[in-house]
C-alpha atoms as a PDB file:
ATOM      1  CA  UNK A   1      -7.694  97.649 -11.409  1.00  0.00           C
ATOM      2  CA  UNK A   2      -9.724  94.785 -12.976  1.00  0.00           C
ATOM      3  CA  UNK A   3     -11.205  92.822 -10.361  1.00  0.00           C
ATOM      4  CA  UNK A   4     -12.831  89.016 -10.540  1.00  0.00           C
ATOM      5  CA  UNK A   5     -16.193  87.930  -9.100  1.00  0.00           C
ATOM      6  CA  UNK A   6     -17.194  84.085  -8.180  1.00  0.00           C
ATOM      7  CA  UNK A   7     -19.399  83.414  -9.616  1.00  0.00           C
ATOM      8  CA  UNK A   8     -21.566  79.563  -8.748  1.00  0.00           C
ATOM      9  CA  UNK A   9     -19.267  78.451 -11.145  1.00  0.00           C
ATOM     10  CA  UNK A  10     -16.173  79.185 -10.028  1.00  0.00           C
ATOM     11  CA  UNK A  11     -17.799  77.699  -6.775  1.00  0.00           C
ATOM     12  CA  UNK A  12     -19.667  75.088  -7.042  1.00  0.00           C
ATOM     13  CA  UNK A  13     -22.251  74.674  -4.185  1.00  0.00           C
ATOM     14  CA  UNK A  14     -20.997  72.298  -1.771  1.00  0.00           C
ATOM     15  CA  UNK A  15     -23.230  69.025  -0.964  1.00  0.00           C
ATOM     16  CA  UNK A  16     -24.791  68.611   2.745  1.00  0.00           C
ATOM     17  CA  UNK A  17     -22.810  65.783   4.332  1.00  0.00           C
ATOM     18  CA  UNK A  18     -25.783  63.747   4.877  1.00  0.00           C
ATOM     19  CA  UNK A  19     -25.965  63.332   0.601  1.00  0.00           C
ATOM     20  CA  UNK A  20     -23.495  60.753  -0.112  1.00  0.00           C
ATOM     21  CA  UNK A  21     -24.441  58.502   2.601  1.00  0.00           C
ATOM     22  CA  UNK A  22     -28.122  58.378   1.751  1.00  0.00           C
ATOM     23  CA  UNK A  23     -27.553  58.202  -2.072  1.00  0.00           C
ATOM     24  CA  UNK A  24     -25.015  55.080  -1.336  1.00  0.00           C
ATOM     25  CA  UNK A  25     -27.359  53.591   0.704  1.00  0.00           C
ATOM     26  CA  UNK A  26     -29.990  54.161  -1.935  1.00  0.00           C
ATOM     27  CA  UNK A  27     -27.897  52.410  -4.335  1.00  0.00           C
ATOM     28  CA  UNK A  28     -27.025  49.800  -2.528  1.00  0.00           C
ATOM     29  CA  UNK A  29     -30.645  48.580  -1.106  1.00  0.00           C
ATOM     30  CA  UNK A  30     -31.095  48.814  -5.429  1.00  0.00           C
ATOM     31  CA  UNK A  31     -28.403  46.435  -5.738  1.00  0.00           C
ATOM     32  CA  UNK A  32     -29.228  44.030  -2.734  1.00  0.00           C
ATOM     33  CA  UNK A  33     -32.935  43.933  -3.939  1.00  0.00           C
ATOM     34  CA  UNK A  34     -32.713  43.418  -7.286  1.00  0.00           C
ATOM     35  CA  UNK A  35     -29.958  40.381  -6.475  1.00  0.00           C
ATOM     36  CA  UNK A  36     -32.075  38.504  -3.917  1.00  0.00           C
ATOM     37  CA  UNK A  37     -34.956  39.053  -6.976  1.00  0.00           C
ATOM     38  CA  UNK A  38     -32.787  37.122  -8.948  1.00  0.00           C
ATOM     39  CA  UNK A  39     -31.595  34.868  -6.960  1.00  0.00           C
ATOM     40  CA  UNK A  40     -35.319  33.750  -6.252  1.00  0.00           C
ATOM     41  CA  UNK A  41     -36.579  33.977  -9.673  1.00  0.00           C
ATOM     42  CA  UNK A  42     -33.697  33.258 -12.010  1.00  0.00           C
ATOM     43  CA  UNK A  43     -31.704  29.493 -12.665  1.00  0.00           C
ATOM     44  CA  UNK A  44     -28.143  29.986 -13.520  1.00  0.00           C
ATOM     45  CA  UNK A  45     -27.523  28.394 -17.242  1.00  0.00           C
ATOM     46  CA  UNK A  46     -31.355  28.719 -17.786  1.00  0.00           C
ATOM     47  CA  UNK A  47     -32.047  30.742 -21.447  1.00  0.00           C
ATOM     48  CA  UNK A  48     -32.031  34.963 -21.514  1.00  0.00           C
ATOM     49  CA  UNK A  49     -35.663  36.073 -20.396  1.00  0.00           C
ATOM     50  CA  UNK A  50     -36.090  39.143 -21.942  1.00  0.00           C
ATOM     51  CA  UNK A  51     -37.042  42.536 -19.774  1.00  0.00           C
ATOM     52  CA  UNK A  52     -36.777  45.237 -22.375  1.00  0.00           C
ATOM     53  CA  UNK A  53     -36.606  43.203 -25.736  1.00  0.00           C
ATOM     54  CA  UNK A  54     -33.428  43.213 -27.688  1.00  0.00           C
ATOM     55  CA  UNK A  55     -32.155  45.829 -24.963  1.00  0.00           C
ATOM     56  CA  UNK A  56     -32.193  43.765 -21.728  1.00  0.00           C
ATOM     57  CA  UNK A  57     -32.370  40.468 -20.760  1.00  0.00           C
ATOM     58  CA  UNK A  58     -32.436  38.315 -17.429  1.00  0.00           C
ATOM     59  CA  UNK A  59     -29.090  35.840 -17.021  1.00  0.00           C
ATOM     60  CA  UNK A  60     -28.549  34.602 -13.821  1.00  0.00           C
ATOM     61  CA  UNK A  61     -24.771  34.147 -13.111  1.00  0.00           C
ATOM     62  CA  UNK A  62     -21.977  34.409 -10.556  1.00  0.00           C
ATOM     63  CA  UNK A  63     -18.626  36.244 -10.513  1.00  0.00           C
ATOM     64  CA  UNK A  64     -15.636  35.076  -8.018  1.00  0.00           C
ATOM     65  CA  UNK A  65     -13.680  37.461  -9.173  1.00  0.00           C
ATOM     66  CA  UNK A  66     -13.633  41.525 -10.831  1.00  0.00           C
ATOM     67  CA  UNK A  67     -15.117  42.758 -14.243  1.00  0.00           C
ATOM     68  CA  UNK A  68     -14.399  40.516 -16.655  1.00  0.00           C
ATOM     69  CA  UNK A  69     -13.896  37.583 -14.707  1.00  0.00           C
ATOM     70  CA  UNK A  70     -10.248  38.457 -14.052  1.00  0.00           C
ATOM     71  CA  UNK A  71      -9.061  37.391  -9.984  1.00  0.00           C
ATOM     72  CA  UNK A  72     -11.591  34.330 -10.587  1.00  0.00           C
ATOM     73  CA  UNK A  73     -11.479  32.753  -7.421  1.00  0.00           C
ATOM     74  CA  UNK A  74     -10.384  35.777  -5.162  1.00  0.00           C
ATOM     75  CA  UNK A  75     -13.852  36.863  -3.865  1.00  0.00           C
ATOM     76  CA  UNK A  76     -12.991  37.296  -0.235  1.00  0.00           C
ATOM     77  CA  UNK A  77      -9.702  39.277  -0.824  1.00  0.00           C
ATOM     78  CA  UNK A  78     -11.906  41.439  -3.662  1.00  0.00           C
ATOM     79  CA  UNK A  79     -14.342  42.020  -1.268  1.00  0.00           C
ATOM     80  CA  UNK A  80     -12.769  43.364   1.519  1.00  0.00           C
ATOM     81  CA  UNK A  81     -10.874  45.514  -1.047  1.00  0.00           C
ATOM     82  CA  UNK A  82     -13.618  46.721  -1.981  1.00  0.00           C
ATOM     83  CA  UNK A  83     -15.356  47.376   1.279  1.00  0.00           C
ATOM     84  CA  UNK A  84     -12.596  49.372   2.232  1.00  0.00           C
ATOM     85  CA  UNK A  85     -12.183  51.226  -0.539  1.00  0.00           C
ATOM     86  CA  UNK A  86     -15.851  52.301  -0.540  1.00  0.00           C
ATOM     87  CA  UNK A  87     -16.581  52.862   3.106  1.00  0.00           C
ATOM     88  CA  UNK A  88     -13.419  55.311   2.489  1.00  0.00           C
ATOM     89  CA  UNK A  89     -14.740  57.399  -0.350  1.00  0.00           C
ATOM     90  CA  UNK A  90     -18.049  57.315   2.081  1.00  0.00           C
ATOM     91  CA  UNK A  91     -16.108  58.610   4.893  1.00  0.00           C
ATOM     92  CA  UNK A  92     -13.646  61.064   3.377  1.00  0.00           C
ATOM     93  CA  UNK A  93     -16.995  62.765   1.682  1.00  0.00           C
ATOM     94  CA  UNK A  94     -18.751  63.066   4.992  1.00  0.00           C
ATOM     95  CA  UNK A  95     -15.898  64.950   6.860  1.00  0.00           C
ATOM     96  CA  UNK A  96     -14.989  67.015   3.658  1.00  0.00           C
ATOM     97  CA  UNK A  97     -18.153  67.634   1.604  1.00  0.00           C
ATOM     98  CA  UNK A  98     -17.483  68.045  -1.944  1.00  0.00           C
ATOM     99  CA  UNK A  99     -19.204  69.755  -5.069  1.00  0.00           C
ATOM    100  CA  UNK A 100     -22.466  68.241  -5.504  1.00  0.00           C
ATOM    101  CA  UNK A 101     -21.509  66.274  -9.126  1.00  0.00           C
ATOM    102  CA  UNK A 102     -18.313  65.325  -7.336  1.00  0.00           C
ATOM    103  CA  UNK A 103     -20.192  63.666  -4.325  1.00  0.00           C
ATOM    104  CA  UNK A 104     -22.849  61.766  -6.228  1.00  0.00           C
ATOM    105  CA  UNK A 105     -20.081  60.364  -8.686  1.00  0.00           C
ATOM    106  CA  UNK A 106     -18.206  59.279  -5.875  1.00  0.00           C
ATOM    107  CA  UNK A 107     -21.332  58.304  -4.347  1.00  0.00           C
ATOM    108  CA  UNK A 108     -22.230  56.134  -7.127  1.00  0.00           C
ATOM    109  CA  UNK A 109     -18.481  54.514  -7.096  1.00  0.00           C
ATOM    110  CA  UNK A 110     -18.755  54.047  -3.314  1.00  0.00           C
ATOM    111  CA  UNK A 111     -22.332  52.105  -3.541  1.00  0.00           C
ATOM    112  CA  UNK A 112     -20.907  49.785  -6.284  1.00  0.00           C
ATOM    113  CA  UNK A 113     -18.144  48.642  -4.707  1.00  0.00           C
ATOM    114  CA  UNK A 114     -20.349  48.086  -1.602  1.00  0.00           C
ATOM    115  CA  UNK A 115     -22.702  46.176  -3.144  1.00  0.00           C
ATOM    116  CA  UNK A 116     -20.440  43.850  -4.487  1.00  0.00           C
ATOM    117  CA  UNK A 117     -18.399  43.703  -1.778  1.00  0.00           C
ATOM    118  CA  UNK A 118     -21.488  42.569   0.375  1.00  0.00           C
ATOM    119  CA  UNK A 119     -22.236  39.723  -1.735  1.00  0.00           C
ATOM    120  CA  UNK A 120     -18.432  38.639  -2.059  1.00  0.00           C
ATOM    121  CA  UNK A 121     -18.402  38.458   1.938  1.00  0.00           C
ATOM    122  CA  UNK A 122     -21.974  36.911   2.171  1.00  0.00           C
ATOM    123  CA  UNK A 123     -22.024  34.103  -0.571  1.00  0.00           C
ATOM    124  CA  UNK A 124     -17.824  34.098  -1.592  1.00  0.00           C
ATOM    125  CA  UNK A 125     -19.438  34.961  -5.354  1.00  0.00           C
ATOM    126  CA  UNK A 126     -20.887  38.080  -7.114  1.00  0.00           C
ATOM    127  CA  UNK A 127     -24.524  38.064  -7.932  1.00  0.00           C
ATOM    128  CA  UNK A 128     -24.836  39.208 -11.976  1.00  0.00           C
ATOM    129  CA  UNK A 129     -27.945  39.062 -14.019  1.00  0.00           C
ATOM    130  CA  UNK A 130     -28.113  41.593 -16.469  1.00  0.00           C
ATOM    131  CA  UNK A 131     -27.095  41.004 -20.086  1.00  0.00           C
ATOM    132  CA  UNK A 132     -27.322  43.714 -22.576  1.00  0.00           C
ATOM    133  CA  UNK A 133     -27.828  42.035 -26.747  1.00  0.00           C
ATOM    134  CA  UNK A 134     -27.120  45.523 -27.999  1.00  0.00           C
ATOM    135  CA  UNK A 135     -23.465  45.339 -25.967  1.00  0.00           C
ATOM    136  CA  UNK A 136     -22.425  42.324 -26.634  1.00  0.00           C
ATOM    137  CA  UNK A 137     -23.500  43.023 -30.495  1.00  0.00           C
ATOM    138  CA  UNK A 138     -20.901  45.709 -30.350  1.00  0.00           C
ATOM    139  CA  UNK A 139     -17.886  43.703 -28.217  1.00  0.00           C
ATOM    140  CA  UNK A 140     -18.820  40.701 -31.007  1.00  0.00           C
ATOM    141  CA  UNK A 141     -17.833  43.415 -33.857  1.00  0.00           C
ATOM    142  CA  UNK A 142     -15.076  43.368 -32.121  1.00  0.00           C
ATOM    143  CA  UNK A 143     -13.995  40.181 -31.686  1.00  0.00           C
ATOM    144  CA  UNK A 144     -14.303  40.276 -27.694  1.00  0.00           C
ATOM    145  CA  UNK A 145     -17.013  37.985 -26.971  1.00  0.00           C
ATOM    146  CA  UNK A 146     -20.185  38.425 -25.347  1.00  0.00           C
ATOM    147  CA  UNK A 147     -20.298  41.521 -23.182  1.00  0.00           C
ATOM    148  CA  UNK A 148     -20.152  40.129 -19.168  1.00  0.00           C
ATOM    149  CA  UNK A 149     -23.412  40.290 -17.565  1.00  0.00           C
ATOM    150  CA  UNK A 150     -23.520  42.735 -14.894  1.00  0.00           C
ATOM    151  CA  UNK A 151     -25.652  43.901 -11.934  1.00  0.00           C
ATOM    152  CA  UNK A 152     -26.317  47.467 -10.525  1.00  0.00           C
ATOM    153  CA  UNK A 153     -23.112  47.799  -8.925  1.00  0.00           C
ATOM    154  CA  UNK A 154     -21.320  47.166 -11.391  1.00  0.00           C
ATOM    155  CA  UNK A 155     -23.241  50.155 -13.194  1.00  0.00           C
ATOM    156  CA  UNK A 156     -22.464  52.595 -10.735  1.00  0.00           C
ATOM    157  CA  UNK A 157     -19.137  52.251 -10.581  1.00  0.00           C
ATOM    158  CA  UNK A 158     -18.640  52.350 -14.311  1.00  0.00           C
ATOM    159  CA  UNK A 159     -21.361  55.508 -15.007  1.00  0.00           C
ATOM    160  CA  UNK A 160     -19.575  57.073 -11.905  1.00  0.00           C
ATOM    161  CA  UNK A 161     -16.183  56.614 -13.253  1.00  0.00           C
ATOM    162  CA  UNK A 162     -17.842  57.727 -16.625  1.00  0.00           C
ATOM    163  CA  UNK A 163     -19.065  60.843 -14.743  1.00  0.00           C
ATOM    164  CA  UNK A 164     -15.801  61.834 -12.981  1.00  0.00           C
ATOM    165  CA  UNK A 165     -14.182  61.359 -16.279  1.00  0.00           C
ATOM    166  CA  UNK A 166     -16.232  63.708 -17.591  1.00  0.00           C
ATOM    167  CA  UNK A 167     -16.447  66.270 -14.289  1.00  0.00           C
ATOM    168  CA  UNK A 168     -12.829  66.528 -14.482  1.00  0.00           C
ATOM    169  CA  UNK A 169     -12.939  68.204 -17.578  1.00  0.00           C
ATOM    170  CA  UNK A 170     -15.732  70.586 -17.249  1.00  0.00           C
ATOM    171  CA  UNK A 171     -13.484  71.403 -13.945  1.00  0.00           C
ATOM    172  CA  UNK A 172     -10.895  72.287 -16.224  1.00  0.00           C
ATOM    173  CA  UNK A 173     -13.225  74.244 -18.537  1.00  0.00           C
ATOM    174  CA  UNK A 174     -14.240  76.495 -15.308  1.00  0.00           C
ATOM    175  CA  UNK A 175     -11.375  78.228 -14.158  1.00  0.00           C
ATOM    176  CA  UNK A 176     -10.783  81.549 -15.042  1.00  0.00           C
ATOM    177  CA  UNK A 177      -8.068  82.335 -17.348  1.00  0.00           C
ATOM    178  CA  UNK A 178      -6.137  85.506 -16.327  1.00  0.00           C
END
């Protein structure tokens, strides 16, 4: 009789409870910091200043609604949306501790909708400031317009979502085929 053995990848190492809460909170002081930065250093309509030439530049602007602009105007209901949704992912990881790449995607999805969520609540508007040439190059090809400025929320919910994309099909890859 043939019989299988886990291996670590058939079971992935489960991450300490304690993970996702300090990595969102890592996140989201990130966030907070670099916002209040540009809030005190940047004028909104005022020309690109450039961090990492032709890669990354400084834009201060404001968001009242989601990516894109779209819900302009809804920053409180957004907000608390969003509060909600990633206090839950916080809480649902910390009573049932997932995979380790699982956690720190949700993690990462958690803190961004946090962030934002905080600033929606605090000043009815989202905080945005970073503009990437090289993205909106490639949204111009396409006829979209500039690529929307962004902040570091808005990055870790889109690399996160990026991430569990991409975690659900190495899960896939990883169980055993009898």
């Amino acid at each position: 009789m043939l019989r299988v053995v886990p291996t670590l990848i058939d079971h992935p190492r489960r991450a300490p409870a304690w993970l996702p809460l300090v990595l969102a909170a890592l996140l989201i002081v990130a966030d907070q910091a670099l916002k209040a930065w540009a809030l005190a250093n940047l004028q909104e309509n005022a020309p690109a200043q450039p961090f990492i030439p032709g890669l990354i530049d400084w834009v201060l602007t404001f968001n009242t609604g989601a990516a894109w602009s779209m819900f302009s105007g809804s920053a409180a209901p957004l907000a608390l949306g969003r509060l909600l949704i990633g206090l839950g992912i916080l809480v649902y990881l910390f009573i049932r501790p997932q995979p380790r790449l699982l956690s720190v995607t949700l993690s990462m999805i958690a803190a961004g909708a946090i962030g934002n969520a905080i600033d929606g609540l605090r000043q009815g508007k989202v905080t945005d400031m970073i503009h990437s040439p090289v993205l909106s190059s490639v949204t111009q090809a396409l006829n979209a317009g500039n690529f929307p400025i962004f902040n570091i929320a808005d990055s870790c919910v889109v690399l996160g979502t990026i991430l569990l994309i991409i975690a659900s099909f190495l899960g896939d890859r990883r169980k055993p085929r009898i």
